[in-house]
Protein backbone atom coordinates (compact mmCIF):
# COMPACT_ATOMS: atom_id res chain seq x y z
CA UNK A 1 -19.37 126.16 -96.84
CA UNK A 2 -17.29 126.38 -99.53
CA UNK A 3 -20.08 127.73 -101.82
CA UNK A 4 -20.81 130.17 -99.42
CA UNK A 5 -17.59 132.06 -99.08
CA UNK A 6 -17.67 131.98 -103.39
CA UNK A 7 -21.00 133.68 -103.28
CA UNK A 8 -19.78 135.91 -100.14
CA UNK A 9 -16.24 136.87 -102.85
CA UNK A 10 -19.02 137.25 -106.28
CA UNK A 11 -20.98 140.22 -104.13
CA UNK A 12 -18.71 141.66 -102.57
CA UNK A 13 -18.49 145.43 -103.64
CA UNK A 14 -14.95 145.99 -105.11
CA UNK A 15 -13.06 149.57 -103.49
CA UNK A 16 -11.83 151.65 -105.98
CA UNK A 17 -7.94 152.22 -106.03
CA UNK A 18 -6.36 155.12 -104.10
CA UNK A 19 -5.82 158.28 -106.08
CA UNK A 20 -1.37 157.47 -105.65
CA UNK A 21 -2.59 154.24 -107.82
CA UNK A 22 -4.85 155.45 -110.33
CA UNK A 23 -3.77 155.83 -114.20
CA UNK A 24 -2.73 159.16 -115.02
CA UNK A 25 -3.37 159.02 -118.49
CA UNK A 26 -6.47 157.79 -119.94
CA UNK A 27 -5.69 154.28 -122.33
CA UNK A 28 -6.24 154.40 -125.94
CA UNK A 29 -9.33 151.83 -125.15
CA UNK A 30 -11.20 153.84 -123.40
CA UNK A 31 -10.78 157.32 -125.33
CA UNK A 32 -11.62 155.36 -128.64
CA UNK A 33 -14.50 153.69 -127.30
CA UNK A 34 -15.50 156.91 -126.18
CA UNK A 35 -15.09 158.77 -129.35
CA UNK A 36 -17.22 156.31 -131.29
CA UNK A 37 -19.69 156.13 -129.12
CA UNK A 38 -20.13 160.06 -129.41
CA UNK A 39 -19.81 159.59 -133.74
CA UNK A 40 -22.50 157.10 -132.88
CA UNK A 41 -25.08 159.60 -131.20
CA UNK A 42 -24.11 162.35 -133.73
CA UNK A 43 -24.69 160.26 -136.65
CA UNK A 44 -27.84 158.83 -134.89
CA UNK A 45 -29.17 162.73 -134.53
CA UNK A 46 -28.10 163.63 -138.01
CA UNK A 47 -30.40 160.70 -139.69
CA UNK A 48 -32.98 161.48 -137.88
CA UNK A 49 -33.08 165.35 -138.55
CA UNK A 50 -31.95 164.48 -142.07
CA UNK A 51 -34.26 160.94 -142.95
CA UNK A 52 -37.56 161.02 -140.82
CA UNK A 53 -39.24 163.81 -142.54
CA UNK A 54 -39.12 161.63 -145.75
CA UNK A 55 -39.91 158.31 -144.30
CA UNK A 56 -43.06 159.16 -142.77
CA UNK A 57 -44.08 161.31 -145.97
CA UNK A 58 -43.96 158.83 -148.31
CA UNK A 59 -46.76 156.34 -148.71
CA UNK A 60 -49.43 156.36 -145.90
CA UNK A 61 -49.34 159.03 -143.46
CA UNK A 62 -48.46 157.35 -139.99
CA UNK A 63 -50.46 158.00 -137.02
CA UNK A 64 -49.41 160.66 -134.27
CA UNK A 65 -48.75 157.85 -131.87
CA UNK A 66 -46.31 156.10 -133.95
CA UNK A 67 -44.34 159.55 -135.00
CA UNK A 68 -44.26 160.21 -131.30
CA UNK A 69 -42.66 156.42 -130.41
CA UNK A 70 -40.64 156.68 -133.05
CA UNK A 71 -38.83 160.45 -131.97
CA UNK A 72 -38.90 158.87 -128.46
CA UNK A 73 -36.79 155.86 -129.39
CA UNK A 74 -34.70 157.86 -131.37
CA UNK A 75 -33.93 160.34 -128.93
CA UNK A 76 -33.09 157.78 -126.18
CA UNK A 77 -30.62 155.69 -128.34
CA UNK A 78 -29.00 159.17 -128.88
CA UNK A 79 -28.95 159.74 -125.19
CA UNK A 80 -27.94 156.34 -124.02
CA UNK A 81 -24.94 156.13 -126.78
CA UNK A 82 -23.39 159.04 -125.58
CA UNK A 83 -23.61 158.01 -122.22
CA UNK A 84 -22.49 155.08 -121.95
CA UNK A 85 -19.58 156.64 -123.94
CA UNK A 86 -19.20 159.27 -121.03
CA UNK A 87 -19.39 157.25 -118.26
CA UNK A 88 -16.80 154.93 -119.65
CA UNK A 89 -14.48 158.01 -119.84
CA UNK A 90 -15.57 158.87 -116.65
CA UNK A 91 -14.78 155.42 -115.27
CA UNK A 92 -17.62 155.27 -113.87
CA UNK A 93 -18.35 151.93 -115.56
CA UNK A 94 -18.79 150.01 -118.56
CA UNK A 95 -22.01 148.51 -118.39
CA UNK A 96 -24.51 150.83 -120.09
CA UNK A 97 -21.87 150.97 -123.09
CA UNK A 98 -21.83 147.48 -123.40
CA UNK A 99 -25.26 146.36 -122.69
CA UNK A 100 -26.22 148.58 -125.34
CA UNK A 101 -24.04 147.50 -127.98
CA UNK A 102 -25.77 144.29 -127.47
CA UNK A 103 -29.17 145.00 -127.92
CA UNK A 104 -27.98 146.79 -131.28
CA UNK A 105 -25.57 143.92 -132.07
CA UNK A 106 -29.54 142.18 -131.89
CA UNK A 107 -31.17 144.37 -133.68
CA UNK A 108 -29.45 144.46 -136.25
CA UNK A 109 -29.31 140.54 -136.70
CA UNK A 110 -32.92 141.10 -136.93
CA UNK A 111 -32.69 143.52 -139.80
CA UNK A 112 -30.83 141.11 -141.66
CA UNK A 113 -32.59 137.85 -141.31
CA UNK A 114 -35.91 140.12 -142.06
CA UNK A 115 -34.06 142.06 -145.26
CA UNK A 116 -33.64 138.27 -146.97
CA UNK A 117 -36.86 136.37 -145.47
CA UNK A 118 -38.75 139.48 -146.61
CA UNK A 119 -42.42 138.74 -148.39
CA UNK A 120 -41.37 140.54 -151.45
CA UNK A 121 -37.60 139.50 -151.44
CA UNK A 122 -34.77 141.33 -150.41
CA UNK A 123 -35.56 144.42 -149.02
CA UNK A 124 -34.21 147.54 -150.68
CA UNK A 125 -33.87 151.09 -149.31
CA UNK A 126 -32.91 154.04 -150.81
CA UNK A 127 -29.41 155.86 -150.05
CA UNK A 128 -28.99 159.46 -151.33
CA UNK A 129 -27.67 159.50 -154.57
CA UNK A 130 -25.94 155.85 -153.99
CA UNK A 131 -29.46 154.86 -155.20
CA UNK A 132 -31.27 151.72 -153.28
CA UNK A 133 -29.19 149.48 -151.34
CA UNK A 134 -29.88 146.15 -149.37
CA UNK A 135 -30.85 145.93 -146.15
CA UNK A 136 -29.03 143.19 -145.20
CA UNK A 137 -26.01 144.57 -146.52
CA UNK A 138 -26.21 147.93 -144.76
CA UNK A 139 -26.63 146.04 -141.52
CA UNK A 140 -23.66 143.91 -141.79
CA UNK A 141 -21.93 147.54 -142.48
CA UNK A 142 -23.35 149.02 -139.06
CA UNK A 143 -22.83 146.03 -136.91
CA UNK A 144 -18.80 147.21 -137.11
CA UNK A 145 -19.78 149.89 -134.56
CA UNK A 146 -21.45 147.77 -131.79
CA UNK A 147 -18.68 145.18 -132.39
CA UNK A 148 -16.29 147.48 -132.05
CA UNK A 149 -17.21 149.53 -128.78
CA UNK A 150 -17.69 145.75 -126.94
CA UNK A 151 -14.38 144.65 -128.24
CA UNK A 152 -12.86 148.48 -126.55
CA UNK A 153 -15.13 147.82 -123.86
CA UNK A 154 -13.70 144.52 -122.80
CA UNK A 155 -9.76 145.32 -123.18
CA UNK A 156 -7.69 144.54 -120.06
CA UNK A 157 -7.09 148.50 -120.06
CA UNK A 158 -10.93 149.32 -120.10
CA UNK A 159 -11.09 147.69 -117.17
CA UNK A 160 -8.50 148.20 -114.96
CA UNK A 161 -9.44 151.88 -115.96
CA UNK A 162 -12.86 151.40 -114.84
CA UNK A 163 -11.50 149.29 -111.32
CA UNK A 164 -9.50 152.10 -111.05
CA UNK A 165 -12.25 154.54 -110.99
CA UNK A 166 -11.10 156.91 -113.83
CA UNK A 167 -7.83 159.61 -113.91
CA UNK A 168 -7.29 160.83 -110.46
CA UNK A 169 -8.79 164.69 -109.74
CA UNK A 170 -7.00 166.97 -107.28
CA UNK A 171 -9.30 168.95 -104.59
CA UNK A 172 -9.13 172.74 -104.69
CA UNK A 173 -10.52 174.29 -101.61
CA UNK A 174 -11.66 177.70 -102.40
CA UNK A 175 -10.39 180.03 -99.96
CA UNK A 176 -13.29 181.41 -97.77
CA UNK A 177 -13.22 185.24 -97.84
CA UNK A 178 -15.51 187.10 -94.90
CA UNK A 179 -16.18 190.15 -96.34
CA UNK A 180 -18.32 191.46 -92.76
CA UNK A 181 -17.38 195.29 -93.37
CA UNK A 182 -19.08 194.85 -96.89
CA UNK A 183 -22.32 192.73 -95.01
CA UNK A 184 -22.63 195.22 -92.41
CA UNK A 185 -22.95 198.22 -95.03
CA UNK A 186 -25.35 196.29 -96.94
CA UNK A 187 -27.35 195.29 -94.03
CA UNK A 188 -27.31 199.17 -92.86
CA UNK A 189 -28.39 200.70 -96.05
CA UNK A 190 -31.37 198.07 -96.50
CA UNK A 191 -32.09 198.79 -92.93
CA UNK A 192 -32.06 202.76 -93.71
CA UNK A 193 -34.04 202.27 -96.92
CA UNK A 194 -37.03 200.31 -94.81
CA UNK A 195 -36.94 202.88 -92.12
CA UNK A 196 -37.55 205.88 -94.66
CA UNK A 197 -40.28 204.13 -96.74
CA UNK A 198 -41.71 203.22 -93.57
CA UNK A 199 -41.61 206.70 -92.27
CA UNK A 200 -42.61 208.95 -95.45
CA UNK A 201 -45.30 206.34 -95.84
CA UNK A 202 -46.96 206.01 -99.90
CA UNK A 203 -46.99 209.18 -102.10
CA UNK A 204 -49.49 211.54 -101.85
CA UNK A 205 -52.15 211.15 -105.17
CA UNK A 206 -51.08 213.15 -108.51
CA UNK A 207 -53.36 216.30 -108.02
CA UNK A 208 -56.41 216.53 -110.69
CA UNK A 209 -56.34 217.90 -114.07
CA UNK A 210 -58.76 220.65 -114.60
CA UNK A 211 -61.66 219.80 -116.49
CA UNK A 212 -61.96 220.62 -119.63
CA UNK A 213 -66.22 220.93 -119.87
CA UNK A 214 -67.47 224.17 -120.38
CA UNK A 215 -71.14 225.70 -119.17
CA UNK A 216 -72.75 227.84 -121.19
CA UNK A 217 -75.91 229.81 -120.91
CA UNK A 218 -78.40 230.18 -122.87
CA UNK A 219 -79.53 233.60 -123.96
């Protein structure tokens, strides 16, 4: 019984807040988290406008498939970073933001046991005019922005902001405006116009041009 009502408590959908009880102003948390997630996409779409066209023409020309998979990826880690970033501003909920931060947060563990267990040694790649820089190294660097949207993410504030189902918005009604003098002149003159194209009917053909051609006799 007792294990029942937990599991009854754990599922049960949680009402947002009233709009009386709601946050009017939008914590720091959340607006940060939101912010970097945004620099995130941004810098995301910059390298790849900016770094693709060089990786894939240097060395061995990759296939069509893999260019395609790889602009696919690309352009749904764009997508999902700003969203997650919007929809935690929204407070509409936290979970795409953080989920993933944690697949990066993976990733990029990857990239740095790979970058020192590499075949040839540590792995090198080449910066702009900082020259070539370890891999392992310039993970450690980007795993700062993962850490840092979960650790926004999972303040007290993000989360009552979230409960609370974002910043309050006031209804405006739009005042509805029957304009029937306006409808019934409208109707009248499309009703006129179908009456006298139904009456004068198609116009007539454009009369022949005289021909030009010219008989002559012979003598």
């Amino acid at each position: 019984m007792p294990t029942a009502v937990l599991d009854d408590v754990r599922t049960a959908p949680v009402a947002p807040l009233p709009a009386a009880a709601r946050p009017r102003r939008m914590p720091v948390t959340v607006a940060a988290a939101g912010l970097l997630a945004v620099c995130e996409s941004l810098g995301l779409l910059a390298i790849g406008l900016t770094s693709l066209d060089g990786v894939f023409g240097v060395g061995v020309r990759p296939s069509g498939a893999l260019v395609a998979g790889t602009l696919l990826l690309l352009a749904g880690w764009v997508v999902l970073a700003a969203g997650g970033g919007a929809s935690l501003v929204d407070g509409a909920g936290r979970h795409l933001l953080v989920a993933l931060a944690c697949g990066e947060i993976v990733v990029l563990v990857v990239l740095v046991v790979a970058g020192l267990l590499g075949a040839d040694g540590v792995w090198l790649v080449a910066v702009g005019p900082l020259g070539a820089l370890p891999v392992p190294a310039l993970a450690l660097l980007a795993l700062a922005v993962p850490t840092g949207k979960l650790l926004l993410a999972g303040a007290p504030s993000a989360g009552e902001w979230v409960r609370a189902g974002g910043r309050p918005r006031t209804v405006r009604t739009a005042p509805v405006v029957r304009h029937r003098a306006l409808r019934g002149v409208t109707v009248a003159c499309i009703g006129l116009a179908l009456t006298g194209t139904a009456l004068l009917g198609a116009p007539a053909d454009p009369a022949t041009s005289p021909s030009t051609v010219a008989v002559t006799e012979a003598p």
